[in-house]
Each structure stands twice: as C-alpha cells, then as structure tokens.
Protein backbone atom coordinates (compact mmCIF):
# COMPACT_ATOMS: atom_id res chain seq x y z
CA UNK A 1 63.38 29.60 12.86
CA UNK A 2 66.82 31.21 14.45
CA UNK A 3 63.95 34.13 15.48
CA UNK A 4 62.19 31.84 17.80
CA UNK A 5 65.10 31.57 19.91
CA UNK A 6 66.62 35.52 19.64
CA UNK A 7 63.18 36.16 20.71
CA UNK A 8 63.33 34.11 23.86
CA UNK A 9 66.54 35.12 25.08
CA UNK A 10 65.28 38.68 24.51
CA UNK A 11 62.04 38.67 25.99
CA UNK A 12 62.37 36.61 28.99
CA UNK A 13 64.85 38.53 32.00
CA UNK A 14 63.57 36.15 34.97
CA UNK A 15 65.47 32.76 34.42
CA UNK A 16 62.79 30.17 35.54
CA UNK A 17 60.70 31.90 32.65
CA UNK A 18 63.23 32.05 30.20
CA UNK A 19 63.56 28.63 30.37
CA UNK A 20 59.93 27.51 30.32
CA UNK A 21 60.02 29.22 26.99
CA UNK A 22 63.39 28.47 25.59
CA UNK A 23 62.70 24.59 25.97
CA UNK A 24 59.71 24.18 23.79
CA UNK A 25 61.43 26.67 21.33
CA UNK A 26 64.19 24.70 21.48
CA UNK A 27 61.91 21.16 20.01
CA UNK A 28 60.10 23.87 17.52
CA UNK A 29 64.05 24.61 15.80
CA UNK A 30 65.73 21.11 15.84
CA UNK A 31 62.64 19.54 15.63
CA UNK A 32 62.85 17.58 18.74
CA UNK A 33 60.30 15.60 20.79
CA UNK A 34 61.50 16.67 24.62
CA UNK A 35 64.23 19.08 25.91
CA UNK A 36 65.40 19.36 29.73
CA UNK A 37 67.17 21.57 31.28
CA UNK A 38 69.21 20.32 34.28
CA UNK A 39 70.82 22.98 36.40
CA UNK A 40 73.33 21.92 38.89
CA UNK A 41 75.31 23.69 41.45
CA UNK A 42 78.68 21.82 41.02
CA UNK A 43 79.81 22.77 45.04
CA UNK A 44 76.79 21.32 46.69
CA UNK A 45 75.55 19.03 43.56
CA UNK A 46 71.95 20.53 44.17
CA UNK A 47 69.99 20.16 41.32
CA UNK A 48 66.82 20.90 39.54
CA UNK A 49 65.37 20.00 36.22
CA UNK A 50 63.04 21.61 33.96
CA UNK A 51 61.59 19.68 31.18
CA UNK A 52 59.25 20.41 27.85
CA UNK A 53 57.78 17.78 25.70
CA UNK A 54 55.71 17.46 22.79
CA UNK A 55 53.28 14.76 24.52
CA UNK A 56 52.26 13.66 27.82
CA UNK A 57 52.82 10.31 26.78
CA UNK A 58 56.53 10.93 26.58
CA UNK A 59 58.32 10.93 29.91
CA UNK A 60 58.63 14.15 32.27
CA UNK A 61 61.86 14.31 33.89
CA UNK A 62 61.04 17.57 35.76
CA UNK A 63 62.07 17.69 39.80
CA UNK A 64 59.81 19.70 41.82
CA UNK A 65 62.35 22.13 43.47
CA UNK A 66 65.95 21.55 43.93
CA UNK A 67 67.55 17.70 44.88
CA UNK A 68 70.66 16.41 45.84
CA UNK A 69 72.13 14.79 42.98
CA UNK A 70 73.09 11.28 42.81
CA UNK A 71 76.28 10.05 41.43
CA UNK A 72 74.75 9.40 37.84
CA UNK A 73 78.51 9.32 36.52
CA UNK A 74 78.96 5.71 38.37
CA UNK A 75 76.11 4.70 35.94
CA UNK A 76 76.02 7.11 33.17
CA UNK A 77 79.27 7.88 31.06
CA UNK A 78 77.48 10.76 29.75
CA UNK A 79 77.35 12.40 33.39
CA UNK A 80 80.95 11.87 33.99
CA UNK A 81 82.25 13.01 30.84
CA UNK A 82 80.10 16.38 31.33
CA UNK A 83 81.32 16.51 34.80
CA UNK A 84 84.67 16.36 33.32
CA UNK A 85 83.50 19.11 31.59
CA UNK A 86 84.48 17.48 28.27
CA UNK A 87 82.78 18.32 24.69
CA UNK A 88 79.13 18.09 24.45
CA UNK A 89 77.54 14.71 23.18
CA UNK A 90 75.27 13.99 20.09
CA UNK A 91 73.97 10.60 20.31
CA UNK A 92 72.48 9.42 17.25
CA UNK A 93 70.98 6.04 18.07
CA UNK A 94 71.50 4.90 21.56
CA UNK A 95 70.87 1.16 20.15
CA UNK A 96 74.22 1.78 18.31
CA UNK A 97 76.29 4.38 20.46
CA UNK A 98 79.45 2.68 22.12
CA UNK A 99 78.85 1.36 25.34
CA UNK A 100 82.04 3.81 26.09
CA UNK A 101 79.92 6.86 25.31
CA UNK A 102 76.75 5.58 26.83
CA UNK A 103 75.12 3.17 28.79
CA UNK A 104 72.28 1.95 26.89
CA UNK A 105 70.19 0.41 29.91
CA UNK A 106 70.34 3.37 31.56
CA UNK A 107 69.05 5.41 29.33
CA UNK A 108 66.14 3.15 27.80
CA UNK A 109 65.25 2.80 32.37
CA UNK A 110 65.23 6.25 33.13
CA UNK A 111 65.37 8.12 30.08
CA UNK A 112 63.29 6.44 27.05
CA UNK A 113 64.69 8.38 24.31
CA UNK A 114 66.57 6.96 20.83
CA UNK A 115 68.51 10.27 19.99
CA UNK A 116 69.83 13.32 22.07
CA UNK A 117 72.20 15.64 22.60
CA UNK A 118 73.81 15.75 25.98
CA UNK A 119 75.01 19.77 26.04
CA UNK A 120 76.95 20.74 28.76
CA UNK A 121 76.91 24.50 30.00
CA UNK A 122 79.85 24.77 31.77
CA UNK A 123 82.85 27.50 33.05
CA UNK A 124 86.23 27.83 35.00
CA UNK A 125 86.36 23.49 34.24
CA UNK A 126 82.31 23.24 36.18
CA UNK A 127 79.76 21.73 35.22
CA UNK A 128 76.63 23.79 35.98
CA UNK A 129 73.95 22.46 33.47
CA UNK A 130 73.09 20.07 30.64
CA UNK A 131 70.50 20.91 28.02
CA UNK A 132 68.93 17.94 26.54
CA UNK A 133 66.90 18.14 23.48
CA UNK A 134 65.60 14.08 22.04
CA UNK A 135 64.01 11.75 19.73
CA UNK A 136 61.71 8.88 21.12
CA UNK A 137 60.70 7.03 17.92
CA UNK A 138 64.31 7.33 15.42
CA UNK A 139 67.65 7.81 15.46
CA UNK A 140 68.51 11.28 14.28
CA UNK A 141 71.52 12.50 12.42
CA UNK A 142 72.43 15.69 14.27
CA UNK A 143 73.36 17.97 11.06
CA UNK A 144 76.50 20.78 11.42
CA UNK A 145 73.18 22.84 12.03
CA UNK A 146 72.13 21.47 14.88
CA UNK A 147 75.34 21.62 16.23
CA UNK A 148 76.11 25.41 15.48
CA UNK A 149 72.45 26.13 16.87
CA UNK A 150 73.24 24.03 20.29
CA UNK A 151 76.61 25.71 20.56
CA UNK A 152 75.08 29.24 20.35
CA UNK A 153 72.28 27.96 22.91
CA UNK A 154 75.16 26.80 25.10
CA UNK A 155 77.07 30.39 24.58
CA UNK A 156 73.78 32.02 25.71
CA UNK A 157 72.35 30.10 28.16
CA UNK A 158 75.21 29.14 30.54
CA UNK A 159 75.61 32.54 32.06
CA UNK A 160 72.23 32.73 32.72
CA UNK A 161 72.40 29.36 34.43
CA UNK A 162 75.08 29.99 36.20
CA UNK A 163 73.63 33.33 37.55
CA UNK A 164 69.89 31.44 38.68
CA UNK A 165 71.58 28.65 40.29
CA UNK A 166 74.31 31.04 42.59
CA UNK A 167 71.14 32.96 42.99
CA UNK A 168 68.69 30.19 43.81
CA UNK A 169 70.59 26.73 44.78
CA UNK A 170 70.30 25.68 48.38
C-alpha cells in the first residue's frame, strides 16, 4: 500500500498534479472517505484547496483558484492551533473531541465529517498547508500507522507546498 504513495511522489514533478493524485492515494492507504489539501501562503493568507472524495454525495471543499482566507481560528481551534504551528491533530469522533480541541458546530456546518486528521505542513514556525484525510459515517481510531504514514506525507509534501504556493500565490 506504502507503493501507492512512493509512486506518486515519484511520478508526478508539476505540483497541481501531484496532488490530484496524492489525495485519492492518500483515502486508498488509510482508508479514508475524503482528503483536502489546503495550501496557504501564511504572508498574504491566500489560499486554495484541493479536495478528493470517494462520493459525490460527500461534500467538496475545493476553491476554484486562490481566496483570501478568513480568520477560521476565531471559530475553529483546529485553525489556530495549526497556525500556531503546533502538532498535527487526529480527531477520532468529533461528537466526543473536547470542545478545547474542536468546535463541533463548526465542523458538522461546514465540514460534515466524524473523524480526521488535521496535518499541518509547516516550516521556519509557518503554516503553509493542512492535509485533511476523513470519515463521514464512524469514528476512527487513528492507529501508530496512520500516524507514521501522515508524518512521512507531511515530511514529503511540505516542500513541495511550500515551493507551488511561493511559485503560484497571488
């Protein structure tokens, strides 16, 4: 399963491609039933979001170019801890997660999911991006696995992030 991902990151050289396969990949290895991508440029807070999931039924969170970002981390304890550029987050059950950690509300309104990781790429104490593989229908136990497979994600991933949005980002 590991394969599925070394292959992406060695196939794909042009970033927005590299993520349009990495995502889906990404759901194949955890199993998971959506994964975004949210690249941020952490001067301007431009952002863009690239999204996979296993149904249409299940929410698209994809932006259609590059936004300005709103101040999610008034709302969303999850935004402000990544852009504190703290550890990432695995969220088993949002019904159960402390309201400290997350704000359950917000994340049944905009986001619909039970279970997720909130990964944050970041460098030099920025936040640039936050992969996002979920669950809709159960919580999820995210296994020492997961975690080691997310962390090596994160290793690979951020530099290329970091590269397309200094390259792209208004």
């Amino acid at each position: 399963m590991l394969a599925v991902l070394d292959a992406v990151f060695t196939q794909y050289r042009e970033p927005e491609k590299l993520f349009a396969a990495l995502l889906p990949a990404v759901c194949e290895v955890l199993p998971a039933d959506r994964c975004f991508l949210h690249v941020r440029n952490p001067s301007t807070r431009m952002h863009r979001v690239f999204c996979w999931r296993r149904s249409p039924e299940m929410p698209d969170v994809s932006t259609p170019g590059w936004q300005k970002e709103q101040e999610w981390e008034k709302e969303d304890p999850m935004f402000a801890a990544a852009l504190k550029t703290d550890q990432s987050i695995y969220i088993e059950d949002i019904e159960t997660a402390s309201p400290d950690v997350l704000n359950r509300k917000f994340e049944q309104t905009y986001l619909k999911h039970r279970s997720l990781v909130h990964a944050h790429l970041c460098q030099n104490h920025q936040l640039w991006g936050i992969l996002q593989p979920c669950l809709f229908d159960s919580p999820r136990v995210w296994t020492d696995r997961d975690r080691a497979i997310i962390a090596d994600i994160i290793e690979q991933l951020t530099p290329i992030v970091i590269d397309y949005v200094k390259s792209t980002a208004p």
